[in-house]
N, C-alpha and C. Protein backbone atom coordinates (compact mmCIF):
# COMPACT_ATOMS: atom_id res chain seq x y z
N UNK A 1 7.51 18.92 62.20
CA UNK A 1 7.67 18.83 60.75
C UNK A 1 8.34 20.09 60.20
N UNK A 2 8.64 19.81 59.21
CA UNK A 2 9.81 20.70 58.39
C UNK A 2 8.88 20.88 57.12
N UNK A 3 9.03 22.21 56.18
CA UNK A 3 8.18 22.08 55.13
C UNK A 3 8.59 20.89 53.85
N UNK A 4 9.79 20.48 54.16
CA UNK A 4 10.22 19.42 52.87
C UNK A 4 8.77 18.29 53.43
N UNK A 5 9.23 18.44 54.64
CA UNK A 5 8.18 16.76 55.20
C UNK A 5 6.93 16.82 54.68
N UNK A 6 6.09 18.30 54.56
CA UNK A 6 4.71 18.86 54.50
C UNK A 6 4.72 18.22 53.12
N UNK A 7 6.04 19.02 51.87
CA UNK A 7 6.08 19.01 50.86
C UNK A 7 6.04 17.44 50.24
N UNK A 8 6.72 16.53 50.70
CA UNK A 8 6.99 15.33 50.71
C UNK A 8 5.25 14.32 50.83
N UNK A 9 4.63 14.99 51.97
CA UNK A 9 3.83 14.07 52.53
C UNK A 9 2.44 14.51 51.50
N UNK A 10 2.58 15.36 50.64
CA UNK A 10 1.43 15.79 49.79
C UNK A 10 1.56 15.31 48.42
N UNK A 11 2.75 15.35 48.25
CA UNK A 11 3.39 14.07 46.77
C UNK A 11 3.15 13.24 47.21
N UNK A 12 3.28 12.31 48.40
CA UNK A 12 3.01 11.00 47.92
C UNK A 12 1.74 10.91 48.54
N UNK A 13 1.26 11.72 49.34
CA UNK A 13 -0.80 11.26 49.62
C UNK A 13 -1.50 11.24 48.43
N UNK A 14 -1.12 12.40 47.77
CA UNK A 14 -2.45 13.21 46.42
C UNK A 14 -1.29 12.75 45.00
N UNK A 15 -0.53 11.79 45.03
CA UNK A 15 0.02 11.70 43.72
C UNK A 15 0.18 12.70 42.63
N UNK A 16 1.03 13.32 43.42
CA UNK A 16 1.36 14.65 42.76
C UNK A 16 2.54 14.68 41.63
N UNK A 17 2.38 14.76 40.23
CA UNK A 17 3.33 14.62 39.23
C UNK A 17 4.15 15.76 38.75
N UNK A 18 3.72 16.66 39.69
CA UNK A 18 4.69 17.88 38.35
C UNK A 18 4.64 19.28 39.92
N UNK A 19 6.11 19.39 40.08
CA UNK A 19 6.52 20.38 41.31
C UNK A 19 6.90 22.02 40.73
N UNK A 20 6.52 22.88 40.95
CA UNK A 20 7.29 24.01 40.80
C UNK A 20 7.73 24.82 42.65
N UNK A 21 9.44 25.19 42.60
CA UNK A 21 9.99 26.22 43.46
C UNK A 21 10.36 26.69 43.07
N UNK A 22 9.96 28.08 43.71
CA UNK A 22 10.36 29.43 43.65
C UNK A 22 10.94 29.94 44.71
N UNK A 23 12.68 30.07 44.59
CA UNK A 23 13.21 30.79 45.53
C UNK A 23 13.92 29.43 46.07
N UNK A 24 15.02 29.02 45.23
CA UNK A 24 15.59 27.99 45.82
C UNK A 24 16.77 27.91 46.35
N UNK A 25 17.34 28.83 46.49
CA UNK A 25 19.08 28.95 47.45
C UNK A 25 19.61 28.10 46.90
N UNK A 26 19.53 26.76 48.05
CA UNK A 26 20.64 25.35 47.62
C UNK A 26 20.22 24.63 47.44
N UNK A 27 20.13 24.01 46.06
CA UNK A 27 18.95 22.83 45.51
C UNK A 27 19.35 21.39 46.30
N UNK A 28 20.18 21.44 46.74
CA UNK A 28 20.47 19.95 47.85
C UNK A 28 19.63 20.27 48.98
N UNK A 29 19.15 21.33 49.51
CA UNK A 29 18.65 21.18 51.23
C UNK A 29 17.13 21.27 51.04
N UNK A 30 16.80 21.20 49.46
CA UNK A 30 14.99 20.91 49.39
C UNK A 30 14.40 20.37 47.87
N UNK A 31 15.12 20.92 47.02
CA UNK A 31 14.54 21.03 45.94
C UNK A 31 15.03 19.35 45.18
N UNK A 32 16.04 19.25 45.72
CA UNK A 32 16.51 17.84 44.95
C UNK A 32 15.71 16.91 46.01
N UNK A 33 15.39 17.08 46.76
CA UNK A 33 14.75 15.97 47.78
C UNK A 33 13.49 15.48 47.67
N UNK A 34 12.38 16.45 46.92
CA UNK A 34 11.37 16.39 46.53
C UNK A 34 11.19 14.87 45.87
N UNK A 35 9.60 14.64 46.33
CA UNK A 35 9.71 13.02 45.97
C UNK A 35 8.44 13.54 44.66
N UNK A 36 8.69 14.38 43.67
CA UNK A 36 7.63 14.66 43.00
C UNK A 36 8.80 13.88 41.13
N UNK A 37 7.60 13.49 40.13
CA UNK A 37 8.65 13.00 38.62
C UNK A 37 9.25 13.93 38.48
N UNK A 38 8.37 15.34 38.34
CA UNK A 38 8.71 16.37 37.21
C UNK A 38 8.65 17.40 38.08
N UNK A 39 10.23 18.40 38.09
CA UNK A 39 10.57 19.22 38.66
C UNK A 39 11.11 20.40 37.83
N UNK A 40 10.49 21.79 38.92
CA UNK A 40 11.10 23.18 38.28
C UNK A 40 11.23 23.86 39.39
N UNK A 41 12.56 24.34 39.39
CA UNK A 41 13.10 25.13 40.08
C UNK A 41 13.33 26.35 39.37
N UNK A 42 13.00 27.84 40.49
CA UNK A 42 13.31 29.12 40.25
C UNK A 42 14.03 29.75 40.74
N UNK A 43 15.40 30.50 40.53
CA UNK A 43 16.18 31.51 41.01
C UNK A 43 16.95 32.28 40.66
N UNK A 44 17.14 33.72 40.77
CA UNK A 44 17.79 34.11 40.33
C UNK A 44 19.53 34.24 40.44
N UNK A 45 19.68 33.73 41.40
CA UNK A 45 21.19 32.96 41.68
C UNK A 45 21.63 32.19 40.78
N UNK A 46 22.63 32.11 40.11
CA UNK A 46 23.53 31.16 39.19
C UNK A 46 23.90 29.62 39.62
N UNK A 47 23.82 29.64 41.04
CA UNK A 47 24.50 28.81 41.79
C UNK A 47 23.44 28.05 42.61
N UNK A 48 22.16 28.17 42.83
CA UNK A 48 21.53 27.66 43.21
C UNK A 48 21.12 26.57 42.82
N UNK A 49 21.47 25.93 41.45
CA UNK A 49 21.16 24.67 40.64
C UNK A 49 19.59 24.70 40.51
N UNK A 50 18.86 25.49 40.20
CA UNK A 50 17.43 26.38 39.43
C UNK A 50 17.55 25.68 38.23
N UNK A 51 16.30 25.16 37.50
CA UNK A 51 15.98 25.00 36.20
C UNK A 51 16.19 26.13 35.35
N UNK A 52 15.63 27.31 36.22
CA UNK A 52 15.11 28.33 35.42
C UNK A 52 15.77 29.81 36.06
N UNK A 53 17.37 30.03 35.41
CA UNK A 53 18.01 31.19 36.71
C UNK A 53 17.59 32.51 35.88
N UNK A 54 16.48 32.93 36.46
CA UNK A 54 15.99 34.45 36.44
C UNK A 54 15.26 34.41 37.72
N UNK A 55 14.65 35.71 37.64
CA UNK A 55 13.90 36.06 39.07
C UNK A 55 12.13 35.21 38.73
N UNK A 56 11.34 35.08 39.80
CA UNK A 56 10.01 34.64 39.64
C UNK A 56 9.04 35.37 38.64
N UNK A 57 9.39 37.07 38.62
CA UNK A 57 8.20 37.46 37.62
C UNK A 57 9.18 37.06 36.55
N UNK A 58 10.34 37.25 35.46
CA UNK A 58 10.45 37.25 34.70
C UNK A 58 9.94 35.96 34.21
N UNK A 59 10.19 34.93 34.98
CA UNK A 59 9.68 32.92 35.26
C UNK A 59 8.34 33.19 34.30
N UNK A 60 7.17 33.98 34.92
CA UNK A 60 5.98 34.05 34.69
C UNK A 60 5.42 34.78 33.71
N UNK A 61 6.11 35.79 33.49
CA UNK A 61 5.69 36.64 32.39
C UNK A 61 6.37 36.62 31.44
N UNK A 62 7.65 35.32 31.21
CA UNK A 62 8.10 35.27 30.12
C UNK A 62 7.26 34.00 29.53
N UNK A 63 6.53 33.18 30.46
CA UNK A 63 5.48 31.70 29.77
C UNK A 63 6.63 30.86 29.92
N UNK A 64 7.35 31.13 30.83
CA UNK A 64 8.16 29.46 31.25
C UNK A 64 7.50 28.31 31.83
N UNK A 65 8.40 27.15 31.44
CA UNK A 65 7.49 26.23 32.63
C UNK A 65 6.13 25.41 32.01
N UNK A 66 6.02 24.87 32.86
CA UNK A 66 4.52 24.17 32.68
C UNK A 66 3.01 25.11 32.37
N UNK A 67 1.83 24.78 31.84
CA UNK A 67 1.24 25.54 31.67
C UNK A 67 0.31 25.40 33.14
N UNK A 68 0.29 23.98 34.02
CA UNK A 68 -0.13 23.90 35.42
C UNK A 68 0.28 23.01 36.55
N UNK A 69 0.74 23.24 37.81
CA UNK A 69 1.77 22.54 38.33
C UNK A 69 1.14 21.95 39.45
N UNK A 70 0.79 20.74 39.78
CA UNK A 70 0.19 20.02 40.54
C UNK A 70 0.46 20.25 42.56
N UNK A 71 1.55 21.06 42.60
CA UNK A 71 2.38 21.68 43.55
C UNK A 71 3.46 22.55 43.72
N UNK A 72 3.12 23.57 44.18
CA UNK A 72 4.06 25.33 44.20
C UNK A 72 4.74 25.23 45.55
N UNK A 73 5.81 25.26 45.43
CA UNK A 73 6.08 25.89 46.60
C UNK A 73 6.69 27.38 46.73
N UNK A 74 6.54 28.70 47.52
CA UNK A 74 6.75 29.64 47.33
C UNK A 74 7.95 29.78 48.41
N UNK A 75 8.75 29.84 47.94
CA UNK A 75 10.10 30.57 49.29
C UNK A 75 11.07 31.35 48.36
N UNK A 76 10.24 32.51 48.16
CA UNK A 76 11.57 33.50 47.12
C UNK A 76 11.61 34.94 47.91
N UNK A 77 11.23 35.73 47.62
CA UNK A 77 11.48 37.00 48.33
C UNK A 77 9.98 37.72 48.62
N UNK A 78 10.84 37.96 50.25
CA UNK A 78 9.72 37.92 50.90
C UNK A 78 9.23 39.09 51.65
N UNK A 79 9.39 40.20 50.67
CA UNK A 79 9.02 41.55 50.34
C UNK A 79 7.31 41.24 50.17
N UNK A 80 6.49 42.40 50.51
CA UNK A 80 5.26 41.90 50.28
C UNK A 80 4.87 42.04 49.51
N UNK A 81 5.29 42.90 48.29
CA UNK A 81 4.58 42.83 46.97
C UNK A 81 5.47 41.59 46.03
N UNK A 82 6.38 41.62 46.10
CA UNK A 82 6.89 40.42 45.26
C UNK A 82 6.25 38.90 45.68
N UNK A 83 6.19 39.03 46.73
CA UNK A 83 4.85 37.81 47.53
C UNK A 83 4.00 37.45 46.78
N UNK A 84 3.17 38.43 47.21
CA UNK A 84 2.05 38.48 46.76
C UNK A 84 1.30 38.44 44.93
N UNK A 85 2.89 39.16 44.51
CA UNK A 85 2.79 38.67 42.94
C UNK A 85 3.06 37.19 42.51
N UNK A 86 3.87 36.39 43.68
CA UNK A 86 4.07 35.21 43.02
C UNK A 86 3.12 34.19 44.02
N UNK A 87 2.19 34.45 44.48
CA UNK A 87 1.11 33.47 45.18
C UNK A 87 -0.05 33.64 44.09
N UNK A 88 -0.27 34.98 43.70
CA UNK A 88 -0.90 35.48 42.52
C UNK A 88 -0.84 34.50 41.17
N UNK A 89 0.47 34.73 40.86
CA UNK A 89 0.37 33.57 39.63
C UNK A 89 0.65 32.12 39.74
N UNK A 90 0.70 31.93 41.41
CA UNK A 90 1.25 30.87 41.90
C UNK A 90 -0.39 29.93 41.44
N UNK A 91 -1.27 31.22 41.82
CA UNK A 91 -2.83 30.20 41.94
C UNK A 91 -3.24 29.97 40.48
N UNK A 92 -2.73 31.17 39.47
CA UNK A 92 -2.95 30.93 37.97
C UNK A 92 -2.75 30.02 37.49
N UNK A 93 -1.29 29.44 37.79
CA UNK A 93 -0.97 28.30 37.50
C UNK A 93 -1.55 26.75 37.95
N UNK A 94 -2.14 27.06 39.60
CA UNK A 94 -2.07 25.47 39.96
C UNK A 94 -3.83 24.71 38.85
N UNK A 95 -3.11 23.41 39.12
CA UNK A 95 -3.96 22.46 38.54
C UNK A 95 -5.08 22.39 39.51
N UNK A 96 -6.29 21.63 38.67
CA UNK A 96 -7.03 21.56 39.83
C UNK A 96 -6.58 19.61 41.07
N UNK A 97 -7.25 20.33 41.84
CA UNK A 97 -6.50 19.28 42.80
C UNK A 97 -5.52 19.54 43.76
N UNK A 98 -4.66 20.52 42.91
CA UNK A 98 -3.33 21.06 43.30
C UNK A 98 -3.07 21.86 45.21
N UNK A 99 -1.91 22.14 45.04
CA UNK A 99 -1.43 23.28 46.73
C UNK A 99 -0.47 23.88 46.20
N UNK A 100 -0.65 24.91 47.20
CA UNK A 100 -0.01 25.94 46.81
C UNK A 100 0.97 25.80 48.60
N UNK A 101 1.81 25.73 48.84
CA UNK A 101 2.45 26.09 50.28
C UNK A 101 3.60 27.40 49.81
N UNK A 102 3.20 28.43 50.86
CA UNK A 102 3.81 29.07 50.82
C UNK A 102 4.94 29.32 52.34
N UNK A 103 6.26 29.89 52.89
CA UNK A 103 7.04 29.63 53.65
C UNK A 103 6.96 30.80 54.24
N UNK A 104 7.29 30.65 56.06
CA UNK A 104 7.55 32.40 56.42
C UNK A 104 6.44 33.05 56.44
N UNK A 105 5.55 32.82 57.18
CA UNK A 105 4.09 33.21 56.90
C UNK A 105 3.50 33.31 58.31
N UNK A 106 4.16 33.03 59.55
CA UNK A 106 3.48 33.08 60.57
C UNK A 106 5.23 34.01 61.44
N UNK A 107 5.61 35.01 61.49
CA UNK A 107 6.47 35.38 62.10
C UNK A 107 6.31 35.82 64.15
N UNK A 108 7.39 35.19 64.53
CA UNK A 108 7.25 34.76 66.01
C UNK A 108 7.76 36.13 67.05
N UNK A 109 7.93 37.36 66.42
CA UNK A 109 8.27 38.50 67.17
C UNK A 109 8.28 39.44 65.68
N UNK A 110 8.85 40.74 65.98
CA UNK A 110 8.70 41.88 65.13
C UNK A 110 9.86 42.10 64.72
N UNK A 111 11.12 41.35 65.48
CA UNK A 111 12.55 41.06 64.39
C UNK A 111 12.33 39.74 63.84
N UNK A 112 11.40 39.20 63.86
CA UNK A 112 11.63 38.66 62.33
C UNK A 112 11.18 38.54 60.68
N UNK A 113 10.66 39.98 61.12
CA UNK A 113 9.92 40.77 59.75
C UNK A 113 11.19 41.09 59.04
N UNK A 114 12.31 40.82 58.87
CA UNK A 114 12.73 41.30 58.39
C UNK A 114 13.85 40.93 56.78
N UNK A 115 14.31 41.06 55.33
CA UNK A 115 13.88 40.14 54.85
C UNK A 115 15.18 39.32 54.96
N UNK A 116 15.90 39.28 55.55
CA UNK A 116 16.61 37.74 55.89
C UNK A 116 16.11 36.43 56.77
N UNK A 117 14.37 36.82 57.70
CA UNK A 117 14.00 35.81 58.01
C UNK A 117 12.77 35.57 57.40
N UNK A 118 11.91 36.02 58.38
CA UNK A 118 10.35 35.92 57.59
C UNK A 118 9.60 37.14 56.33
N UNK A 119 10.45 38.30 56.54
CA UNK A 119 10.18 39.53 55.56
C UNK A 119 8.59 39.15 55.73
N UNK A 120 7.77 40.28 55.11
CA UNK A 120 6.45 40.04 55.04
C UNK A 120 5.25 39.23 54.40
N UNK A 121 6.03 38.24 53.86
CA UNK A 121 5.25 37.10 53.25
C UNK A 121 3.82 37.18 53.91
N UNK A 122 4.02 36.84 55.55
CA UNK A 122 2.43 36.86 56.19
C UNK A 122 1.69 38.43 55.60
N UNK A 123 2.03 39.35 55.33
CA UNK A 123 1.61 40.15 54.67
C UNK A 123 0.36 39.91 53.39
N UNK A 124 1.22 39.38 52.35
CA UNK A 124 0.55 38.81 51.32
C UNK A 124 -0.08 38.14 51.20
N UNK A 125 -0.53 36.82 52.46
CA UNK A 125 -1.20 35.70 52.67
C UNK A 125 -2.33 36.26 53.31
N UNK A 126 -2.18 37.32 54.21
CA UNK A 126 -3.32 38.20 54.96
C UNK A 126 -4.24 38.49 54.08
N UNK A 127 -3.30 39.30 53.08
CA UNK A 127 -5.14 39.75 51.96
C UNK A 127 -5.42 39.09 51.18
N UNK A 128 -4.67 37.84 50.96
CA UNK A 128 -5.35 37.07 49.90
C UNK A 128 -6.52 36.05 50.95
N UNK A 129 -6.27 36.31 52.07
CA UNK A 129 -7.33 35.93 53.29
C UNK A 129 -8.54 36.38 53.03
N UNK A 130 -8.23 38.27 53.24
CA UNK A 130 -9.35 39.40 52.94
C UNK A 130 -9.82 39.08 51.73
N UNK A 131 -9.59 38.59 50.87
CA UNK A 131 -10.04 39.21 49.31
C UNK A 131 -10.48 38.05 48.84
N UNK A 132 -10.22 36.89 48.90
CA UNK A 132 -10.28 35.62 47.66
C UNK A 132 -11.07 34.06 48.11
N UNK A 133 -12.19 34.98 48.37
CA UNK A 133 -13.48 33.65 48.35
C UNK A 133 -13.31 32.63 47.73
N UNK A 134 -12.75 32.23 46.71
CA UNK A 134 -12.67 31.41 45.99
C UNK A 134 -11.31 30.60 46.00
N UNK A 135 -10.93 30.83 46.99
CA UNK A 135 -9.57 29.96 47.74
C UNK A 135 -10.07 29.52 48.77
N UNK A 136 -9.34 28.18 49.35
CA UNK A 136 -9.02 27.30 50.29
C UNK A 136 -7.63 28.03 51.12
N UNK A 137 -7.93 28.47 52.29
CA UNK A 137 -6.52 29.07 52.96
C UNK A 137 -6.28 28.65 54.61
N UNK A 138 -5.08 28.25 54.63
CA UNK A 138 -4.78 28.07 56.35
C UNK A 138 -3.45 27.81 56.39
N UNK A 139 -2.93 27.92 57.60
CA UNK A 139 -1.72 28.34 57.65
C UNK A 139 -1.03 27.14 58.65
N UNK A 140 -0.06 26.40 58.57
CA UNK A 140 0.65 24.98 59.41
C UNK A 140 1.41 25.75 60.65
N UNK A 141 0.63 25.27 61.89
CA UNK A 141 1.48 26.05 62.87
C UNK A 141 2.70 25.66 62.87
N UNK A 142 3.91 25.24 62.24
CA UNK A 142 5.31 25.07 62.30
C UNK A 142 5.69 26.31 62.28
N UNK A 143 7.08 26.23 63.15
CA UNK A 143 8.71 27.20 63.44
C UNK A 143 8.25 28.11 62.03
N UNK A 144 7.79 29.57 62.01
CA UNK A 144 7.95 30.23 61.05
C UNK A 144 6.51 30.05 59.89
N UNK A 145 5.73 28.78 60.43
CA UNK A 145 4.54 29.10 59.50
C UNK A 145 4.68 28.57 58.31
N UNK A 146 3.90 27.89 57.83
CA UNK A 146 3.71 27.50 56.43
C UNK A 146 2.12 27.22 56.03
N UNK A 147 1.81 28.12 54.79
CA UNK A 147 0.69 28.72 54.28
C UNK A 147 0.35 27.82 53.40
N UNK A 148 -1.11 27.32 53.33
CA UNK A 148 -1.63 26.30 52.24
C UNK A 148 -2.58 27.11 51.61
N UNK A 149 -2.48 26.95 50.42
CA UNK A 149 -3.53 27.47 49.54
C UNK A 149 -4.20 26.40 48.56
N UNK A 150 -5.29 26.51 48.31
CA UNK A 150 -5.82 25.41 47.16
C UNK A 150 -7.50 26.02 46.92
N UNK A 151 -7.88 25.56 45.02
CA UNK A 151 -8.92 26.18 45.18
C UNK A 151 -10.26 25.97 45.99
N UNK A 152 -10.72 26.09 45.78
CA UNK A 152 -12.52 26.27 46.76
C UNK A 152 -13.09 26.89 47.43
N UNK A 153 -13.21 27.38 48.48
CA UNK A 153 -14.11 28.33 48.72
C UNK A 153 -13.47 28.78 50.41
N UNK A 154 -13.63 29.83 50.65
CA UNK A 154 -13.86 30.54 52.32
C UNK A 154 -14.30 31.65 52.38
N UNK A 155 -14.54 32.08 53.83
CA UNK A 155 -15.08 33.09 54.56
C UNK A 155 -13.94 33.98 54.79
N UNK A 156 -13.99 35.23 54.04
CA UNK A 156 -13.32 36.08 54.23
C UNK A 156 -13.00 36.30 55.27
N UNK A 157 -11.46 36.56 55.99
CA UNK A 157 -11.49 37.24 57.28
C UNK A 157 -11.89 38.71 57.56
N UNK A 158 -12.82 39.13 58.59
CA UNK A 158 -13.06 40.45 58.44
C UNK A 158 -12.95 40.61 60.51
N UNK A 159 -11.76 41.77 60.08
CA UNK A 159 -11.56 42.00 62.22
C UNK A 159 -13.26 42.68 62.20
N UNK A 160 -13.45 42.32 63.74
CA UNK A 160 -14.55 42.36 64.55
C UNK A 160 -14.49 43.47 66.04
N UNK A 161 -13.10 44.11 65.80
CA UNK A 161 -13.02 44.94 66.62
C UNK A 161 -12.66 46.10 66.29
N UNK A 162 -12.85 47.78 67.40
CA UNK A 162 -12.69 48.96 66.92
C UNK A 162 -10.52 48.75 67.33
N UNK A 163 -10.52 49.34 66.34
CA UNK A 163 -10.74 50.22 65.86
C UNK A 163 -10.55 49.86 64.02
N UNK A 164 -10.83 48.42 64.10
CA UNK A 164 -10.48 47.81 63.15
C UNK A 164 -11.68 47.79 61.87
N UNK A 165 -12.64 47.84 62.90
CA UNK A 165 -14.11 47.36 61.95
C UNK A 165 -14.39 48.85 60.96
N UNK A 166 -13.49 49.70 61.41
CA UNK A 166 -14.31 50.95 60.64
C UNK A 166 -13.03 51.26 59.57
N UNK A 167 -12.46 50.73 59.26
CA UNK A 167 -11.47 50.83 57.95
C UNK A 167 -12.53 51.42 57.47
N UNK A 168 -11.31 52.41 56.18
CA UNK A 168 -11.94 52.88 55.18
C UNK A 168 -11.37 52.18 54.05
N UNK A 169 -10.77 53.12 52.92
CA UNK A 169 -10.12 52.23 51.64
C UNK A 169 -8.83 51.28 52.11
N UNK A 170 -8.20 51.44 53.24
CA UNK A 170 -6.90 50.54 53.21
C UNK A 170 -6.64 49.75 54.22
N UNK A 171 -7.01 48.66 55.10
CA UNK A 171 -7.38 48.35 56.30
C UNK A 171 -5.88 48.58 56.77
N UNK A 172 -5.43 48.51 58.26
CA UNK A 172 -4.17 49.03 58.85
C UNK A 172 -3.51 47.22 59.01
N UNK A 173 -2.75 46.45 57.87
CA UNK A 173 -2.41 45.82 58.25
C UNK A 173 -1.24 45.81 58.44
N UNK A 174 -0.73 45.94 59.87
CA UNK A 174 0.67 46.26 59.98
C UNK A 174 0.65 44.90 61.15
N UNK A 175 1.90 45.03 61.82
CA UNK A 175 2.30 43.47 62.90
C UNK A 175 1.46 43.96 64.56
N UNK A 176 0.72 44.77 64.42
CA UNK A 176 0.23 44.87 65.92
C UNK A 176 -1.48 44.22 65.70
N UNK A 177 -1.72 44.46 64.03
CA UNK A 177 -3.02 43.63 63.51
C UNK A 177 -2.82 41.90 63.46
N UNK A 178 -1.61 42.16 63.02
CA UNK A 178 -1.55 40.71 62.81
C UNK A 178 -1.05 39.95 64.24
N UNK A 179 -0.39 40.54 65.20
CA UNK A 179 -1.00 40.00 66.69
C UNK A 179 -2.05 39.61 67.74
N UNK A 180 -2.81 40.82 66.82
CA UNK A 180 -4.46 40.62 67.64
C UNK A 180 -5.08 39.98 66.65
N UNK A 181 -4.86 39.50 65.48
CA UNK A 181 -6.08 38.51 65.09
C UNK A 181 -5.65 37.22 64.33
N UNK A 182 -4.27 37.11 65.11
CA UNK A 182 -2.85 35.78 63.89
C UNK A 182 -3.90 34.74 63.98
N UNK A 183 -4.43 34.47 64.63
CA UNK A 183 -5.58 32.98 64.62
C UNK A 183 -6.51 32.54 63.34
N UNK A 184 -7.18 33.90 63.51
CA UNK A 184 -7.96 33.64 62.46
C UNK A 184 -7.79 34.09 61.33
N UNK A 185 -7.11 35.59 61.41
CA UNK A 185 -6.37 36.32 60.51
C UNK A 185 -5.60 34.95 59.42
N UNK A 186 -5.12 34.20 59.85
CA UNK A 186 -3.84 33.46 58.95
C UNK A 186 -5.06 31.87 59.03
N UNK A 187 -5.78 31.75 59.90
CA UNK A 187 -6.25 30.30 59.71
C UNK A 187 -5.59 29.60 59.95
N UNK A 188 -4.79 29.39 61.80
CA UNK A 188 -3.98 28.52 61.56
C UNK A 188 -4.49 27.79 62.10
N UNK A 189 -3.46 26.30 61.65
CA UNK A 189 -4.16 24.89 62.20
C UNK A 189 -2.87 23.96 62.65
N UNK A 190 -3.03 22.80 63.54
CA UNK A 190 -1.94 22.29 64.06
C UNK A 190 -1.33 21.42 62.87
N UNK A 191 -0.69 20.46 62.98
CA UNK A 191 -0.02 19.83 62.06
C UNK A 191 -1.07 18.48 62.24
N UNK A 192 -1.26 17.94 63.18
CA UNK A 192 -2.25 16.68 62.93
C UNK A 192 -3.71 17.65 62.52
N UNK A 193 -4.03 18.83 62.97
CA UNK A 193 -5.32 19.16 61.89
C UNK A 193 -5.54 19.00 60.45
N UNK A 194 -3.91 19.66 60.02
CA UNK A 194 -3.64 19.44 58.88
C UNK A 194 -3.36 18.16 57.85
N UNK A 195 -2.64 17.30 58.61
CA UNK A 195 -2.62 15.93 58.08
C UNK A 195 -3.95 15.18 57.91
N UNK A 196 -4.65 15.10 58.76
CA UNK A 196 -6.69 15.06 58.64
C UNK A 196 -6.81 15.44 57.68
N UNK A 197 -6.51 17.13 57.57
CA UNK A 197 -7.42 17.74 55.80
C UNK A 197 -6.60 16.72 54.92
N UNK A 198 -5.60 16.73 54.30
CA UNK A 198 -4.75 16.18 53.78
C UNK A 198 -5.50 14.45 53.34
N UNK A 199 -5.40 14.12 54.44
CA UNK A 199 -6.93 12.51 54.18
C UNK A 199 -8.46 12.86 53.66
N UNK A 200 -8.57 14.11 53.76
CA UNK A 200 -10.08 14.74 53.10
C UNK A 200 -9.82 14.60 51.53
N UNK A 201 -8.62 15.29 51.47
CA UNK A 201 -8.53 16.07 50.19
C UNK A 201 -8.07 14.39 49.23
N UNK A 202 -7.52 13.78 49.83
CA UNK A 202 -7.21 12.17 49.32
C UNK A 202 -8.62 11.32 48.86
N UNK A 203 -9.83 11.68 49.72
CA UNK A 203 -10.67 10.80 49.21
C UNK A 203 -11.85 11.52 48.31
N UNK A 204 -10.99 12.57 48.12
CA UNK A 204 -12.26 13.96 47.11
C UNK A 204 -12.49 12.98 45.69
């Protein structure tokens, strides 16, 4: 699977009415394909055929858009604080019911941290792992990873080994952490695990 397919197969399971992307390049190779009514696209490219051509924070902190979007998808820049700011308001926004998929989230060596492929997105998905009990999080083992978010509840990830367990204020998450603990660290799950939740979340 491809994330359009992921994206595709959650509009039409959970009757999903209202799409927001962020970070859309070429609105023909995803964003027009979407099988959702009501669509918003974000970018700051002219040329990308974007609803909305500015960058994602200005999107958010100017009150564009819907006031809650039944499905986010995140593929904009994948720097880890700009990430992490737009998964941030990505969750402000969603409806309840809603997902959040974010792209580039499971990187397959240490060149592809870099930001023309995966940049550190898995970065930002890591501590919202650490930090946010009150999210639903796991990650689609596909080519490059794709991150689900939705509200409800989990178990913080916390490493279980030295030299990890004795952090002080800043835990060391750099790519040799996220090698020794990508499993649970990211929550990943296969694609038929995922299609299962997907039939959970259908008969909620």
């Amino acid at each position: 699977m491809i994330p359009l397919d992921i994206i595709n197969h959650l509009a039409d399971s959970m009757g999903y009415a209202t799409y927001l992307e962020l970070g859309i390049r070429r609105a023909w190779e995803n964003f027009d394909l979407v099988r959702v009514p009501l669509k918003h696209g974000v970018d700051i490219n002219p040329n990308a055929g974007a609803t909305f051509t500015m960058s994602s924070d200005d999107f958010f902190t100017q009150g564009n858009g819907l006031a809650q979007y039944d499905l986010i998808y995140v593929d904009a820049d994948h720097r880890e604080l700009p990430c992490l700011r737009d998964l941030a308001h990505a969750v402000a926004l969603l409806s309840a019911g809603g997902t959040i998929l974010c792209d580039n989230i499971l990187p397959e060596s240490p060149n592809a941290i870099t930001c023309g492929n995966s940049g550190e997105a898995w970065k930002s998905f890591a501590y919202m792992r650490m930090s946010r009990p009150d999210l639903f999080m796991a990650s689609v083992d596909i080519p490059f990873g794709l991150g689900v978010i939705r509200h409800g509840r989990q178990s913080l990830f916390v490493p279980d080994e030295a030299p990890y367990f004795a952090w002080s204020a800043e835990p060391p998450v750099d790519y040799a952490f996220y090698t020794r603990y990508r499993d649970r660290l990211m929550n990943v799950v296969s694609e038929a695990a995922f299609l299962s939740m997907v039939e959970g979340w259908v008969k909620e």
